[in-house]
Each structure stands twice: as structure tokens, then as C-alpha cells.
N, C-alpha and C. Protein backbone atom coordinates (compact mmCIF):
# COMPACT_ATOMS: atom_id res chain seq x y z
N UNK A 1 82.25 81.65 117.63
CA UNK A 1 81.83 81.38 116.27
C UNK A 1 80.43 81.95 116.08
N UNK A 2 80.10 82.65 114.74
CA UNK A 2 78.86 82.99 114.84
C UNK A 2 78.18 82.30 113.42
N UNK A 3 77.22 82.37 113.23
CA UNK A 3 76.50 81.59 112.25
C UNK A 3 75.22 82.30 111.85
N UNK A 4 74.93 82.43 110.29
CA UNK A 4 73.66 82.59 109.73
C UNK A 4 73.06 81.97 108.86
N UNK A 5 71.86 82.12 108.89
CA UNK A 5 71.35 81.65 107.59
C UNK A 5 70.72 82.52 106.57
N UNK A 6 70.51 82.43 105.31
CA UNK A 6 69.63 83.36 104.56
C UNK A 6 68.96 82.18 103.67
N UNK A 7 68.18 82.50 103.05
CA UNK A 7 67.17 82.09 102.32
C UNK A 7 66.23 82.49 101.47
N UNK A 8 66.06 82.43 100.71
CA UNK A 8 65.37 82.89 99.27
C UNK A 8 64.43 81.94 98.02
N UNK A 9 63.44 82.19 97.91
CA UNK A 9 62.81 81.40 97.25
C UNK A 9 62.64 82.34 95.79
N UNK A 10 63.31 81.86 94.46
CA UNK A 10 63.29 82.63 93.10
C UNK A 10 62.28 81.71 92.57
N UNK A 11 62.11 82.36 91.61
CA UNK A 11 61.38 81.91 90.67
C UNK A 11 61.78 81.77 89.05
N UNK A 12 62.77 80.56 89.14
CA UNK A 12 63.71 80.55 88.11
C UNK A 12 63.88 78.92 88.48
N UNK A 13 64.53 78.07 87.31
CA UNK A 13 64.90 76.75 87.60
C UNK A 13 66.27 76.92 88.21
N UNK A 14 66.36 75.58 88.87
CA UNK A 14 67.19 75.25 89.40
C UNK A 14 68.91 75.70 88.63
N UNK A 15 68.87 75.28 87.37
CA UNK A 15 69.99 74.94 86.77
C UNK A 15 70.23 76.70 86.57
N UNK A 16 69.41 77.48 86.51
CA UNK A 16 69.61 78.23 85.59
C UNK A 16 70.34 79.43 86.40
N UNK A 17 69.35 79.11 88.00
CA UNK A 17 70.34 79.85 89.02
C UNK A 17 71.24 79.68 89.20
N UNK A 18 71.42 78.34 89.31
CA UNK A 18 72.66 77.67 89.71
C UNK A 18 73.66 78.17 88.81
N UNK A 19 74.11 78.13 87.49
CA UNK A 19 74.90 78.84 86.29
C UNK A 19 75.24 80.49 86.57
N UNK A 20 74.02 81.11 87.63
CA UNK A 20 74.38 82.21 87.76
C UNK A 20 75.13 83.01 88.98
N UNK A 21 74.12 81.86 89.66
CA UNK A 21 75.42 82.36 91.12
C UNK A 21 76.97 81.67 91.52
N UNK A 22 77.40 80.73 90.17
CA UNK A 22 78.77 80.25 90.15
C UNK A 22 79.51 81.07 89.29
N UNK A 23 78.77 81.72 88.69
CA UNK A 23 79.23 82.62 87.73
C UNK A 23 79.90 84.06 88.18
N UNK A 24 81.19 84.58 87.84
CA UNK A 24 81.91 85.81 87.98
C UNK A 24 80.80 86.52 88.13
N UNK A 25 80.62 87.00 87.11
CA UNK A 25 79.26 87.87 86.91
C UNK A 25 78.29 87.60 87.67
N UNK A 26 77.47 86.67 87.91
CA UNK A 26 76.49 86.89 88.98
C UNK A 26 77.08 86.82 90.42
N UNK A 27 77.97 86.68 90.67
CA UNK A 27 78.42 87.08 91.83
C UNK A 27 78.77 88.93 92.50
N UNK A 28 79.21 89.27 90.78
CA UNK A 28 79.68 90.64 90.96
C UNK A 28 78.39 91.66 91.12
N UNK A 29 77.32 90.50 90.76
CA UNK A 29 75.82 91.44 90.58
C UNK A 29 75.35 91.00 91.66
N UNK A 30 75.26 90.09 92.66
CA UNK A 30 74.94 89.57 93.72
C UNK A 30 75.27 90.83 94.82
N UNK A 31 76.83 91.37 94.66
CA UNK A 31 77.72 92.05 95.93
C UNK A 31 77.44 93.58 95.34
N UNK A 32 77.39 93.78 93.84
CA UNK A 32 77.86 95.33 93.54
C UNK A 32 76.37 95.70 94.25
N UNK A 33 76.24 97.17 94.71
CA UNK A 33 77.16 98.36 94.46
C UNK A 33 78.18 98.13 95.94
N UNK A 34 77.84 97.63 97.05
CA UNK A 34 78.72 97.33 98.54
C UNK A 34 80.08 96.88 98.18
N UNK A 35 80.30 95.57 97.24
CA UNK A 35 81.65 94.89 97.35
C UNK A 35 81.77 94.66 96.42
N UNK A 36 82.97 94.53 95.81
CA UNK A 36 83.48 93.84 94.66
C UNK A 36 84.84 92.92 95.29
N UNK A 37 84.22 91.45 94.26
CA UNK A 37 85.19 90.85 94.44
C UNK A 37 86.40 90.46 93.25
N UNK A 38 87.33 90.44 93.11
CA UNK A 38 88.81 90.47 92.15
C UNK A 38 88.52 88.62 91.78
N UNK A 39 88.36 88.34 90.59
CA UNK A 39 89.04 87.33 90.28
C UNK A 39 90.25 87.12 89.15
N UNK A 40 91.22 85.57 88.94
CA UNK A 40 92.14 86.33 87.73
C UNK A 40 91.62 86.36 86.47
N UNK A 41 92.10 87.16 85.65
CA UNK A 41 91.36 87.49 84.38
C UNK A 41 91.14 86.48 83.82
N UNK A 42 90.01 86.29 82.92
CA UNK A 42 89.87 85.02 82.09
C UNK A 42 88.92 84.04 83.02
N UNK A 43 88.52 84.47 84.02
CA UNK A 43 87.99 83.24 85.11
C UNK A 43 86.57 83.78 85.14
N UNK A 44 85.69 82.92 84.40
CA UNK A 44 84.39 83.02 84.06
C UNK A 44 83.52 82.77 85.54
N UNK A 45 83.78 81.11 85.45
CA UNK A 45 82.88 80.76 86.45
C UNK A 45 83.41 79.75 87.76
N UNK A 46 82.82 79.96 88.62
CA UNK A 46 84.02 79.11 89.77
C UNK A 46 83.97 77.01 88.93
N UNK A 47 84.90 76.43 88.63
CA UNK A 47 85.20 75.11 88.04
C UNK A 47 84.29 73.86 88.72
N UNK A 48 84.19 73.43 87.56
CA UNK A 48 83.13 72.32 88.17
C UNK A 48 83.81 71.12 88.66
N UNK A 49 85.32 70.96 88.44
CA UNK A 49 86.05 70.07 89.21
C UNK A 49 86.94 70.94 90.48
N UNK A 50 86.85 70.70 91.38
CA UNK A 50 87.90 71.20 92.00
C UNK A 50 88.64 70.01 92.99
N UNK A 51 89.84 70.17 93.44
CA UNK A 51 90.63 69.77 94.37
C UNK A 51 90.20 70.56 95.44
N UNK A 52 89.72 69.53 96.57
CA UNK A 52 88.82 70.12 97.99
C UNK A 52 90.09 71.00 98.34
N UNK A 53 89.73 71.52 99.14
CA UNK A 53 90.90 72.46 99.84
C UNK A 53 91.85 73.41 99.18
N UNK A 54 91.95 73.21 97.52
CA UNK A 54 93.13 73.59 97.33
C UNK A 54 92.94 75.40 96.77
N UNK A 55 93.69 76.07 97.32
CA UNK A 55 92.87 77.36 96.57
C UNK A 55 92.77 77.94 95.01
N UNK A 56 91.47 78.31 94.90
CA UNK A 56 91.10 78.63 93.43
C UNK A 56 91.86 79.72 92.95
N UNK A 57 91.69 80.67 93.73
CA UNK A 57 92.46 81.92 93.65
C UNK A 57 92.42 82.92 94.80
N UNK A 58 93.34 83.65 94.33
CA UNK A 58 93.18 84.83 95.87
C UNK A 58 92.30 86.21 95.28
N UNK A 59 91.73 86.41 95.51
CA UNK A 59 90.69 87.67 95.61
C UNK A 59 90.09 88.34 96.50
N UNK A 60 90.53 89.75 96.06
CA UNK A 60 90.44 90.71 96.84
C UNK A 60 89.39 91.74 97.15
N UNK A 61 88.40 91.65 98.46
CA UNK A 61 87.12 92.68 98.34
C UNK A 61 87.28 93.69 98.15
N UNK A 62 87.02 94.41 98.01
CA UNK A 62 86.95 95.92 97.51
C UNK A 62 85.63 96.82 97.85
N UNK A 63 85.65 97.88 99.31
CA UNK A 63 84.59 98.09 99.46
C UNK A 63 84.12 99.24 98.48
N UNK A 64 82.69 99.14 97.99
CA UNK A 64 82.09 100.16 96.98
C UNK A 64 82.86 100.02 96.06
N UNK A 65 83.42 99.01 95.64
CA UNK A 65 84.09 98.20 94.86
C UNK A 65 85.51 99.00 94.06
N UNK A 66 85.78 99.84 95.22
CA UNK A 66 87.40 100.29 94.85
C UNK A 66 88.47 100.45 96.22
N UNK A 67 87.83 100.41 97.21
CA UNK A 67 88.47 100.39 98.43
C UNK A 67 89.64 98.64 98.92
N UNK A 68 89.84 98.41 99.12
CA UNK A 68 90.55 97.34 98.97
C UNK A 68 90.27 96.82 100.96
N UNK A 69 89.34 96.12 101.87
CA UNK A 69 89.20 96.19 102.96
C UNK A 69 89.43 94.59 103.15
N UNK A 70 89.82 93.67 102.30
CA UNK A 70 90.07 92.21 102.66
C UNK A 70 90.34 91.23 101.44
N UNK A 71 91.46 90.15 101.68
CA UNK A 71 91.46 89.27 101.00
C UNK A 71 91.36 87.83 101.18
N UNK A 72 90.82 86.92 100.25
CA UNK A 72 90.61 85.70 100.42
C UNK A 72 91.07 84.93 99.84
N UNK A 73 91.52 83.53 100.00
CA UNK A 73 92.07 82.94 99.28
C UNK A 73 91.02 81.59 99.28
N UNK A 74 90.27 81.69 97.94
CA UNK A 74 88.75 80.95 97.63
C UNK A 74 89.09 79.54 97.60
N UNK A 75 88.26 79.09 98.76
CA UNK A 75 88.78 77.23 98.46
C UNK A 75 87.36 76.48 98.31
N UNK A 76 87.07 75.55 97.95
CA UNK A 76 85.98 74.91 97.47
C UNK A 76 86.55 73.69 98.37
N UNK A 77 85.84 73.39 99.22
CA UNK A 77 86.17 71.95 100.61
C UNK A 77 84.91 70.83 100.11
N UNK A 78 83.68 71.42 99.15
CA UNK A 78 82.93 70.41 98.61
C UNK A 78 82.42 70.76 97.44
N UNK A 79 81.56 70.14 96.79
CA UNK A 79 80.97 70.69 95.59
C UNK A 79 80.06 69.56 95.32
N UNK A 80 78.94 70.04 94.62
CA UNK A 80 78.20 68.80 94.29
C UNK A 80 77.38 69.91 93.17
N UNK A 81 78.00 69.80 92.13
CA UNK A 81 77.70 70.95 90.70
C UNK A 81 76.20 70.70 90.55
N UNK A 82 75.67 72.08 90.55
CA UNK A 82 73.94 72.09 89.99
C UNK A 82 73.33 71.94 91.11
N UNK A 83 74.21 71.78 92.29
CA UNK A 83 73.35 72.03 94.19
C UNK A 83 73.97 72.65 95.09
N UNK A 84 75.48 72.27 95.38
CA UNK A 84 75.62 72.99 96.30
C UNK A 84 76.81 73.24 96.08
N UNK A 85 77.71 74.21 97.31
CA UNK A 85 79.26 74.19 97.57
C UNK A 85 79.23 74.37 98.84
N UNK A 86 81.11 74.40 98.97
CA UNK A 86 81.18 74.43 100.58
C UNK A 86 82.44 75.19 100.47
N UNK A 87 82.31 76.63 100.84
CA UNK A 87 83.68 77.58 100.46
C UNK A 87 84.92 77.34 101.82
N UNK A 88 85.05 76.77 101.92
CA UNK A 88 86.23 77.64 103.55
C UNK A 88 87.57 77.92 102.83
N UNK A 89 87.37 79.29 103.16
CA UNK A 89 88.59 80.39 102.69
C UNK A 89 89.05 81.09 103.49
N UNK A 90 90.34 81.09 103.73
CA UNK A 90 91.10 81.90 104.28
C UNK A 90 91.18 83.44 104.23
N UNK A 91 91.34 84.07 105.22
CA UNK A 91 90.76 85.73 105.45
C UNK A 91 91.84 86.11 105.53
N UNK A 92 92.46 87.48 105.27
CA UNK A 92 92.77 88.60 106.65
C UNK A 92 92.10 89.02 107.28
N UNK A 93 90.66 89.18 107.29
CA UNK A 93 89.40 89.51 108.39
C UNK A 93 89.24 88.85 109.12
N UNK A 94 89.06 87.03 108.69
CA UNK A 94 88.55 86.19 109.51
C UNK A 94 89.54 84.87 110.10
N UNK A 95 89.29 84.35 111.31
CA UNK A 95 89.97 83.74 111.63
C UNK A 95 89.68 82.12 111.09
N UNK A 96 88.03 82.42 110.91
CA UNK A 96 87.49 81.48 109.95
C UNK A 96 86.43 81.62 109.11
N UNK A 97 85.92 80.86 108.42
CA UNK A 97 85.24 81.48 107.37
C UNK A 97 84.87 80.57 106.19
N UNK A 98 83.58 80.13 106.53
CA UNK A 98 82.90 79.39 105.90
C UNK A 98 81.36 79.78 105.38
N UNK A 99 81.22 79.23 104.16
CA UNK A 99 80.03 79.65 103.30
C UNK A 99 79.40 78.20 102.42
N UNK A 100 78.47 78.47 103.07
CA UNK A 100 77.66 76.53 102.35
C UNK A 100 76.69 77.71 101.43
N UNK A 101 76.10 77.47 100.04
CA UNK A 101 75.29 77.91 99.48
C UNK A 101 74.52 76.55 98.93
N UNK A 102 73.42 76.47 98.85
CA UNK A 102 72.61 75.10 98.36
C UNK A 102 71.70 75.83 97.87
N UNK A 103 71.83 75.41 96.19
CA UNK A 103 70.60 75.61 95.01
C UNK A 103 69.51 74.08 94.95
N UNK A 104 67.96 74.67 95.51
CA UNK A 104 67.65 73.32 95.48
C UNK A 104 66.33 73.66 94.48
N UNK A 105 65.29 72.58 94.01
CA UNK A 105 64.25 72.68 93.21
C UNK A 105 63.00 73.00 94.41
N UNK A 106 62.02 73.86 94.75
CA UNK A 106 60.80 74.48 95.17
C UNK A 106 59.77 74.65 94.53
N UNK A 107 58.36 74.65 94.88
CA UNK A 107 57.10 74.64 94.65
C UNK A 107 57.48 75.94 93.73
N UNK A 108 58.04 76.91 94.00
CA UNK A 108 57.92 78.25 92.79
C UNK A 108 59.16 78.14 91.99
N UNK A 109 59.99 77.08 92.41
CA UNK A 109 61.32 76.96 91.29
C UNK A 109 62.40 76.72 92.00
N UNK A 110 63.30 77.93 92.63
CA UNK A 110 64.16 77.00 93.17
C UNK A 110 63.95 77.93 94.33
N UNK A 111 65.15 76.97 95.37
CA UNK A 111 65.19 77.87 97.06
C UNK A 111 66.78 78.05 97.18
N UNK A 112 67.14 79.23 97.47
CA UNK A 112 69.03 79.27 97.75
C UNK A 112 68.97 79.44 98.95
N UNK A 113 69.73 78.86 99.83
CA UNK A 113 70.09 78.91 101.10
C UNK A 113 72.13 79.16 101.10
N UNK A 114 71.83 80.21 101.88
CA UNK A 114 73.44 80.79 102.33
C UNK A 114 73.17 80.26 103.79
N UNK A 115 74.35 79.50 104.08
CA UNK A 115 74.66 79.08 105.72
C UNK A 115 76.26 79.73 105.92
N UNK A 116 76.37 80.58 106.68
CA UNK A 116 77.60 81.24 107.24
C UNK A 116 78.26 80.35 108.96
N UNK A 117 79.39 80.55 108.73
CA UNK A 117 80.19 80.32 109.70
C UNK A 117 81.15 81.02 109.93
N UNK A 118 81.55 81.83 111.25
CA UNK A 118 82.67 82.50 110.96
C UNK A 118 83.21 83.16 112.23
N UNK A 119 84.39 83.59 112.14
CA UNK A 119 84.71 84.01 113.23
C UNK A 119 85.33 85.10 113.06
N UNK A 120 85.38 86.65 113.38
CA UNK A 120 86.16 87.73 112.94
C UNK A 120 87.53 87.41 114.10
N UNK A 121 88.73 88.21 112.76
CA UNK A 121 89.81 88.31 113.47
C UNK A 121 90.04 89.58 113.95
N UNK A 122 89.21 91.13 113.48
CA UNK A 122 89.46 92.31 113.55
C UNK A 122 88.36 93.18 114.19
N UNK A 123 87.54 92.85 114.12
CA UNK A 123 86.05 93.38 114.08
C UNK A 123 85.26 92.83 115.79
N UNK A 124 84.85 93.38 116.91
CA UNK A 124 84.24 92.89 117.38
C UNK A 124 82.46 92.11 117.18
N UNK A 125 82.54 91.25 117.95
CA UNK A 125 81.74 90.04 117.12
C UNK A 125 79.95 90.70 116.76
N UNK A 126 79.70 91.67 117.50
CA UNK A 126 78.37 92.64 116.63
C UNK A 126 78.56 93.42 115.78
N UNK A 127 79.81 93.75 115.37
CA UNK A 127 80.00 94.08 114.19
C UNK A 127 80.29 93.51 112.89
N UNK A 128 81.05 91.84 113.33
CA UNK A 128 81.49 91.35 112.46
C UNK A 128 79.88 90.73 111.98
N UNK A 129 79.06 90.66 112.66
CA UNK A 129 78.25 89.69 112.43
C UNK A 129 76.70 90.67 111.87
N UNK A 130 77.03 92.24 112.08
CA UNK A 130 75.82 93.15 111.30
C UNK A 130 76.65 93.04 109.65
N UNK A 131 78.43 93.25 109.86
CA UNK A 131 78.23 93.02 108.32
C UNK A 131 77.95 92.12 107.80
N UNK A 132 78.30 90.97 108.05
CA UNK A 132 77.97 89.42 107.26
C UNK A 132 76.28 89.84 107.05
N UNK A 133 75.88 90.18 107.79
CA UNK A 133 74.05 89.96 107.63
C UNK A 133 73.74 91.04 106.83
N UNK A 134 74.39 92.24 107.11
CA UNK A 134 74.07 93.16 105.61
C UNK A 134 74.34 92.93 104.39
N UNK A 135 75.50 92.46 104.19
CA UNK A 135 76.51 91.92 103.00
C UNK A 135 75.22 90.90 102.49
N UNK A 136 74.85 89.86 103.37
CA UNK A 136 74.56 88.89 102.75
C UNK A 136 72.16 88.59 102.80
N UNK A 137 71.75 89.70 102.65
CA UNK A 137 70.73 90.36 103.15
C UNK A 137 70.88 91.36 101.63
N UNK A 138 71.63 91.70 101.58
CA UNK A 138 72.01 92.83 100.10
C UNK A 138 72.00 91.64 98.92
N UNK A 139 72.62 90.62 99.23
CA UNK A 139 72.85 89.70 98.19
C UNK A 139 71.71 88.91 98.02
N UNK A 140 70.70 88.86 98.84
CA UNK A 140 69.85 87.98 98.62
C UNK A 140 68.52 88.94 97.73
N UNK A 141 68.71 89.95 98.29
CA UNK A 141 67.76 91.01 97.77
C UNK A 141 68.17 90.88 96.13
N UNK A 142 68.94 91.21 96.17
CA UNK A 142 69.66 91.23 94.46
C UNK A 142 69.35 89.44 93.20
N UNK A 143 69.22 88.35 94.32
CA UNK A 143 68.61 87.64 93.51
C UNK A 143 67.37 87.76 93.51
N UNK A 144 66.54 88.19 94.56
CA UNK A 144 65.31 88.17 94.18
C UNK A 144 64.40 89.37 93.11
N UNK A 145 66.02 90.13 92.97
CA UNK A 145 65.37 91.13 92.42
C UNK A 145 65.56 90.94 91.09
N UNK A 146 66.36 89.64 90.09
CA UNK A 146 66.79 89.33 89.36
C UNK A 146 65.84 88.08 88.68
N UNK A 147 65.66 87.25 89.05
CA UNK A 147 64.46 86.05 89.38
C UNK A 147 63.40 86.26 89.42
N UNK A 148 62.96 87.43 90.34
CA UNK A 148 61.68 87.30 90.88
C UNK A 148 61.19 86.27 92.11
N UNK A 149 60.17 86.15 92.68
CA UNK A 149 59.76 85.08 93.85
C UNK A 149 59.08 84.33 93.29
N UNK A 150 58.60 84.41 92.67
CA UNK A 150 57.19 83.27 92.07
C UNK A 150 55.87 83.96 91.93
């Protein structure tokens, strides 16, 4: 199993990030130009009720956002709307695959923390684990480049 963390301090309120990184769209601006992710049409923002476990939808990465290199089937295992989630979704990449994101309030506004868990099913484990950290190293850059730091 391998594990990361990322972390980011914006300079934006809490709520306002929070609205954006649940959001289709700030997600697609989080991953583009590396990944795109497929959701079904009409699906704005990930639901503020969910059934733990049950899947939201299946969506498909897309590397440089036309290549088609993995799919997921998005499950929400917690939620606590306006702070955090707890994704574990099913891969064809991964054998597991978990994503905690926590929007919290900070001295410059808010702090996002990405905590990864995961295990590749295809990829040996320095590879599986330079992409997760690029992928998610790209994404963090992109909020701060959106926000600002403070």
C-alpha cells in the first residue's frame, strides 16, 4: 500500500473552495490539461447526500483528456459537506484506491489536504506512486493558481 499527502494553503474561504472542488468543473480545472475525468451529463456537482458506498457514477480518465487509460466507479464511503469526503472507488488500475480531501478554515483562509491510499494493480509501485504524486502535485498547483496563497 502506498500513501500521500498534499497540502495547500489558498487564500479563499472555506465554503467557497469547498463549492469548487465538489464541483464538475473545478475538478476538470483541477486535472486539465493531464486528465480528464467523464461524468453523466447533467451532473454538476458531486451530491450532498450520498449513500456511503454506493456508486455515484462510473467515469472514465482520459489521458490529455482524450486517451481513455482508466475507469472508476466514484463512491463517497463519507462526507461531511463544507469539510471533507472520503472517495474509495473502484479501479481498473487499482487494486485499491482511496482519496480523503479535507477543506478546513486557516490563518490565510482555508487549507486542502489530499490524503491518498492505494495500491496499483498494473503499474509497478514507483511508478504507480510518481503518477499519483504528479497527478496530484499538478492539481494542487492549479488551486493555488486559482485562489492564490494568501
Amino acid at each position: 500500500m502506498i500513501a500521500l499527502r498534499f497540502e495547500s494553503e489558498l487564500a479563499a474561504a472555506p465554503d467557497t473552495v469547498w463549492r469548487r472542488v465538489t464541483s464538475v468543473e473545478g475538478i476538470a480545472d483541477e486535472m486539465t490539461p493531464l486528465l480528464r475525468m467523464t461524468f453523466p451529463r447533467g451532473m454538476r456537482t458531486l451530491p450532498g447526500d450520498v449513500v456511503p458506498g454506493q456508486r455515484l457514477c462510473r467515469s472514465w480518465l482520459l489521458l490529455l483528456r482524450v486517451l481513455p487509460i482508466d475507469r472508476s466507479d466514484l463512491a463517497l464511503v463519507e462526507l461531511e459537506p463544507g469539510r471533507r469526503f472520503l472517495e474509495r472507488s473502484p479501479m481498473l488500475s487499482m487494486a485499491f484506491w482511496q482519496h480523503e480531501r479535507i477543506v478546513a478554515p486557516s490563518a490565510r483562509g482555508t487549507r486542502v489536504v489530499d490524503n491518498l491510499t492505494f495500491r496499483s494493480r498494473l503499474l509497478p509501485r514507483v511508478l504507480a506512486r510518481a503518477s499519483v504524486a504528479l497527478l496530484f502535485r499538478h492539481r494542487h498547483a492549479r488551486l493555488r493558481r486559482r485562489f492564490g496563497t494568501g
